[in-house]
C-alpha atoms as a PDB file:
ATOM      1  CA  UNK A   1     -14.691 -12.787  12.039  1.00  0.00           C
ATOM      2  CA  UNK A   2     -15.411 -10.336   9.536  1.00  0.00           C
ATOM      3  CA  UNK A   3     -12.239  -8.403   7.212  1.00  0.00           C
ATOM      4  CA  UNK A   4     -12.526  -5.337   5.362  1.00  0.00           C
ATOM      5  CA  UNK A   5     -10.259  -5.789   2.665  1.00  0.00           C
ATOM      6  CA  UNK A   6      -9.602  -5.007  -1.104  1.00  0.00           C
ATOM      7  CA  UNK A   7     -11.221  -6.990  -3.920  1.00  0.00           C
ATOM      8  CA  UNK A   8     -10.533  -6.411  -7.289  1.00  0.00           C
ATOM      9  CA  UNK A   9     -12.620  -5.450 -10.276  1.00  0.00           C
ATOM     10  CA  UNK A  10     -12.029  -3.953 -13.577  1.00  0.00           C
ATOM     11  CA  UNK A  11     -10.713  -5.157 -16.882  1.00  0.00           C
ATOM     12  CA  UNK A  12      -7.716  -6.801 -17.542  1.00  0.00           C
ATOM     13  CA  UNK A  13      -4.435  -4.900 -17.022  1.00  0.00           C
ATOM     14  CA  UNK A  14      -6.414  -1.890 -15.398  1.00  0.00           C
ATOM     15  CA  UNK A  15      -7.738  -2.982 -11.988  1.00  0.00           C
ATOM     16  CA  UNK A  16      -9.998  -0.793  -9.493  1.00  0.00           C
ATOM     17  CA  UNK A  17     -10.577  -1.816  -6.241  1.00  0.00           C
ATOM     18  CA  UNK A  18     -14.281  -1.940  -4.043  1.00  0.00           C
ATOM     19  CA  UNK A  19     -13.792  -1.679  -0.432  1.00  0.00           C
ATOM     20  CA  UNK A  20     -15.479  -4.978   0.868  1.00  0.00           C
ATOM     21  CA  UNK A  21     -16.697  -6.369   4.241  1.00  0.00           C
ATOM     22  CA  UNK A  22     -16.423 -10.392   4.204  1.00  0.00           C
ATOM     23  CA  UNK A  23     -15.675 -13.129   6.231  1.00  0.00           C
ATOM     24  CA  UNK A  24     -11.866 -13.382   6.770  1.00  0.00           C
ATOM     25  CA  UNK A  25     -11.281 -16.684   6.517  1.00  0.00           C
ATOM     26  CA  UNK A  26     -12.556 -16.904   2.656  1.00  0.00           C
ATOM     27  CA  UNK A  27     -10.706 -15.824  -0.304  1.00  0.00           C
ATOM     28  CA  UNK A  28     -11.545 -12.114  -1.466  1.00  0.00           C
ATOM     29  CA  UNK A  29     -12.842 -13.022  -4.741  1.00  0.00           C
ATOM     30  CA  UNK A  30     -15.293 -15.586  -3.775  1.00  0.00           C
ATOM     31  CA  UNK A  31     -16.128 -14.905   0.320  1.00  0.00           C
ATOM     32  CA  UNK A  32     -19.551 -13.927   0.968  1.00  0.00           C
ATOM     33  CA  UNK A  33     -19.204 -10.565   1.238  1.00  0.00           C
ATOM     34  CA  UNK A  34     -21.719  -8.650   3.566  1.00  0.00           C
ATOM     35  CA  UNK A  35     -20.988  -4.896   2.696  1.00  0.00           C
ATOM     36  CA  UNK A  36     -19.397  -2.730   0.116  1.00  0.00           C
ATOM     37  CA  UNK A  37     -18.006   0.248   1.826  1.00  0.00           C
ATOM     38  CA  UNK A  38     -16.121   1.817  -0.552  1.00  0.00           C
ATOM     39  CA  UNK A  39     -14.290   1.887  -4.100  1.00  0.00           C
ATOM     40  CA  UNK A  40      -9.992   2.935  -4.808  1.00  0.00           C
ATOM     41  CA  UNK A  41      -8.738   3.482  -8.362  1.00  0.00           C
ATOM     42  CA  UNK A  42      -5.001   3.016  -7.829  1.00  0.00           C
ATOM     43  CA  UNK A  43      -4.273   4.712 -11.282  1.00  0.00           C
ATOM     44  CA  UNK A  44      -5.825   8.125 -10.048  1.00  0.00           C
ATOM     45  CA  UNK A  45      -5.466   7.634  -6.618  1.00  0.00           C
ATOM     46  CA  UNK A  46      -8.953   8.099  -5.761  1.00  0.00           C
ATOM     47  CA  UNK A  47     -11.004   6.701  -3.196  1.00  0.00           C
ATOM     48  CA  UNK A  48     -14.832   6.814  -1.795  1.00  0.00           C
ATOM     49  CA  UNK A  49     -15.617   5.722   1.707  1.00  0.00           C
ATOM     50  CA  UNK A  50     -18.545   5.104   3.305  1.00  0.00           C
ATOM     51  CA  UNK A  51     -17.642   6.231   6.760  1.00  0.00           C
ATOM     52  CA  UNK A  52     -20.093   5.640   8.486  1.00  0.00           C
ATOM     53  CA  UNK A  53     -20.628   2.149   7.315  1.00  0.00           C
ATOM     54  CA  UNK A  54     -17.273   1.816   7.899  1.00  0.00           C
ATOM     55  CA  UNK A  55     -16.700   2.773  10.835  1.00  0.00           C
ATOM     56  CA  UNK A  56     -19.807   0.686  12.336  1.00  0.00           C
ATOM     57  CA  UNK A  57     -17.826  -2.385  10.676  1.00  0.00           C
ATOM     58  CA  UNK A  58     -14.567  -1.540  13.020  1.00  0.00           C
ATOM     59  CA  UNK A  59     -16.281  -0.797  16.113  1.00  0.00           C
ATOM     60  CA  UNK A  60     -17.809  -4.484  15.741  1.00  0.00           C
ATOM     61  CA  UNK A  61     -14.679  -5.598  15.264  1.00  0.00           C
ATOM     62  CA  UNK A  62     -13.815  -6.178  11.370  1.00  0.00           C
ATOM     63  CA  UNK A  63      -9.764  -6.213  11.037  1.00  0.00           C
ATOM     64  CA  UNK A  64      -8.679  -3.885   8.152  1.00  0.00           C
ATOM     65  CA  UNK A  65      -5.985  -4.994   5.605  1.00  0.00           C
ATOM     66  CA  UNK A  66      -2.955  -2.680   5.950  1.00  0.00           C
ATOM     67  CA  UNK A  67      -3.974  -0.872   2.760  1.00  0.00           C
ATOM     68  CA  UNK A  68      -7.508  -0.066   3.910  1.00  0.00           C
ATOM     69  CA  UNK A  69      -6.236   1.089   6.763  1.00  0.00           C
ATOM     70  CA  UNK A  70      -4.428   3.863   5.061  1.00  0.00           C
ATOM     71  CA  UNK A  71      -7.548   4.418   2.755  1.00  0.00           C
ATOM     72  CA  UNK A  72      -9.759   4.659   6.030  1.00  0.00           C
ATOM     73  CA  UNK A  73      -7.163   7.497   7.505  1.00  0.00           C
ATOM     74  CA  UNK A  74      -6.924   9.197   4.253  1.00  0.00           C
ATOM     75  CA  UNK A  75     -11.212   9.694   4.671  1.00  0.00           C
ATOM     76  CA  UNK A  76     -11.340  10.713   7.920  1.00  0.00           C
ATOM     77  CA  UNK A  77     -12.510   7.355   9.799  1.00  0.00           C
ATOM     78  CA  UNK A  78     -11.384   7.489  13.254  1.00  0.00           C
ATOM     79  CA  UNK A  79      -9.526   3.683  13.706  1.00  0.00           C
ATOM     80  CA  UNK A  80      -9.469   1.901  17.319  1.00  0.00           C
ATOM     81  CA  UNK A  81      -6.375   1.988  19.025  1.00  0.00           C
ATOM     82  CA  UNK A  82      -6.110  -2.240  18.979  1.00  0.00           C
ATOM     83  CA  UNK A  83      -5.811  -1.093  14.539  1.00  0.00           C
ATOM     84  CA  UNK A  84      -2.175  -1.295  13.385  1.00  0.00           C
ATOM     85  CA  UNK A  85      -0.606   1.767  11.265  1.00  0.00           C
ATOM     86  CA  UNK A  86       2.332   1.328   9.555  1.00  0.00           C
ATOM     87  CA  UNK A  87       4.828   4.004   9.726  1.00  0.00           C
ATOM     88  CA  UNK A  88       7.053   2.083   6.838  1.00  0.00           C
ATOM     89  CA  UNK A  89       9.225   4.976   4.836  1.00  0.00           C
ATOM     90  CA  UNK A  90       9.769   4.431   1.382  1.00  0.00           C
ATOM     91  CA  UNK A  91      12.994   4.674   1.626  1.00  0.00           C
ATOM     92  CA  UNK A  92      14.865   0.962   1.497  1.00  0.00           C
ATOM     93  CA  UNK A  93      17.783  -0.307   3.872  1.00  0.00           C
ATOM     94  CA  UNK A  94      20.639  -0.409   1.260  1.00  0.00           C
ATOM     95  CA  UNK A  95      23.054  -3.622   1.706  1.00  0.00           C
ATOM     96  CA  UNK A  96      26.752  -3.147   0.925  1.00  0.00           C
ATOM     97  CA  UNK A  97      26.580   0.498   0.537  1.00  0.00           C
ATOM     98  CA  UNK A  98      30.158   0.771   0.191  1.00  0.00           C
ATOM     99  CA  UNK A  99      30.469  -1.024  -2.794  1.00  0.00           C
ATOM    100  CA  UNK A 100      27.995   1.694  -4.377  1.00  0.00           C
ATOM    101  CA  UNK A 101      29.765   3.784  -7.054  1.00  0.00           C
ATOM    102  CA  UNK A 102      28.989   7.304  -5.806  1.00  0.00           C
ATOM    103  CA  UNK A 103      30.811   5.958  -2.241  1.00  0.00           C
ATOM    104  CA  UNK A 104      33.726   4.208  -4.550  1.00  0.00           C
ATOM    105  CA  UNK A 105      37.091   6.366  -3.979  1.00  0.00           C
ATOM    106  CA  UNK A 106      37.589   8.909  -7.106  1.00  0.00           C
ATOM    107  CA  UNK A 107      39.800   7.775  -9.957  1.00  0.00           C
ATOM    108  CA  UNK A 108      42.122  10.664 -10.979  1.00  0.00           C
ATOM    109  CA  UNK A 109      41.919  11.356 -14.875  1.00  0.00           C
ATOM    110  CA  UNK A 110      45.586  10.760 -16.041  1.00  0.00           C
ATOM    111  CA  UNK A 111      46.552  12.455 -18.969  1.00  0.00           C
ATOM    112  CA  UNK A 112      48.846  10.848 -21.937  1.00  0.00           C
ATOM    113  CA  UNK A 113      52.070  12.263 -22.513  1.00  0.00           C
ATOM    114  CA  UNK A 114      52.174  11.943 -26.410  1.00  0.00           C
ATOM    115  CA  UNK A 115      55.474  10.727 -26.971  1.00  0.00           C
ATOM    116  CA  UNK A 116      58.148  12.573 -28.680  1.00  0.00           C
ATOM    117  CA  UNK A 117      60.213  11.095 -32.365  1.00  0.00           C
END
């Protein structure tokens, strides 16, 4: 079963991304990989598909890491319906909300009384 999934390049500290086709079972670094459809810089956001050669690989039946299936939306490769999106928000479940500090009941300033001689 083939994967198209993210393998990394670039120096140390500043990685880019190619868009690879590879067996799924291997790791991503040392799979043989049979295509390169693609590149993503995730400092500048950019990214280059191939679409057709992409979207040849997913009507065959390569599975797309979640990531590369947002890249493939983003450039306009139409994904089979058997592809999963994710709709996650960014926005986090927050435990114990009450004992947040903006939902903490407000403490009334007291003033001193200086205190007469």
């Amino acid at each position: 079963m083939l994967a198209i999934r993210l393998q990394r390049i670039g120096r140390k500290g500043y990685p880019v991304y190619r868009v690879a086709v590879q067996e799924a079972q291997r790791h991503p670094s040392s799979g043989r990989v049979v295509a390169y459809v693609g590149s993503y810089n995730p400092h500048t956001k950019q990214s280059s598909i191939q679409t057709e050669d992409a979207q040849k690989y997913l009507d065959n039946g390569a599975q797309p890491s979640p990531r590369v299936v947002k890249l493939l939306k983003d450039a306009g490769v139409k994904l089979p319906d058997w592809v999963k999106t994710s709709d996650v928000s960014k926005q986090k479940s927050i435990k114990n909300s009450d004992k947040l500090r903006k939902n903490q009941p407000k403490e009334e300033a007291v003033e001193e009384v200086p205190a007469e001689a």
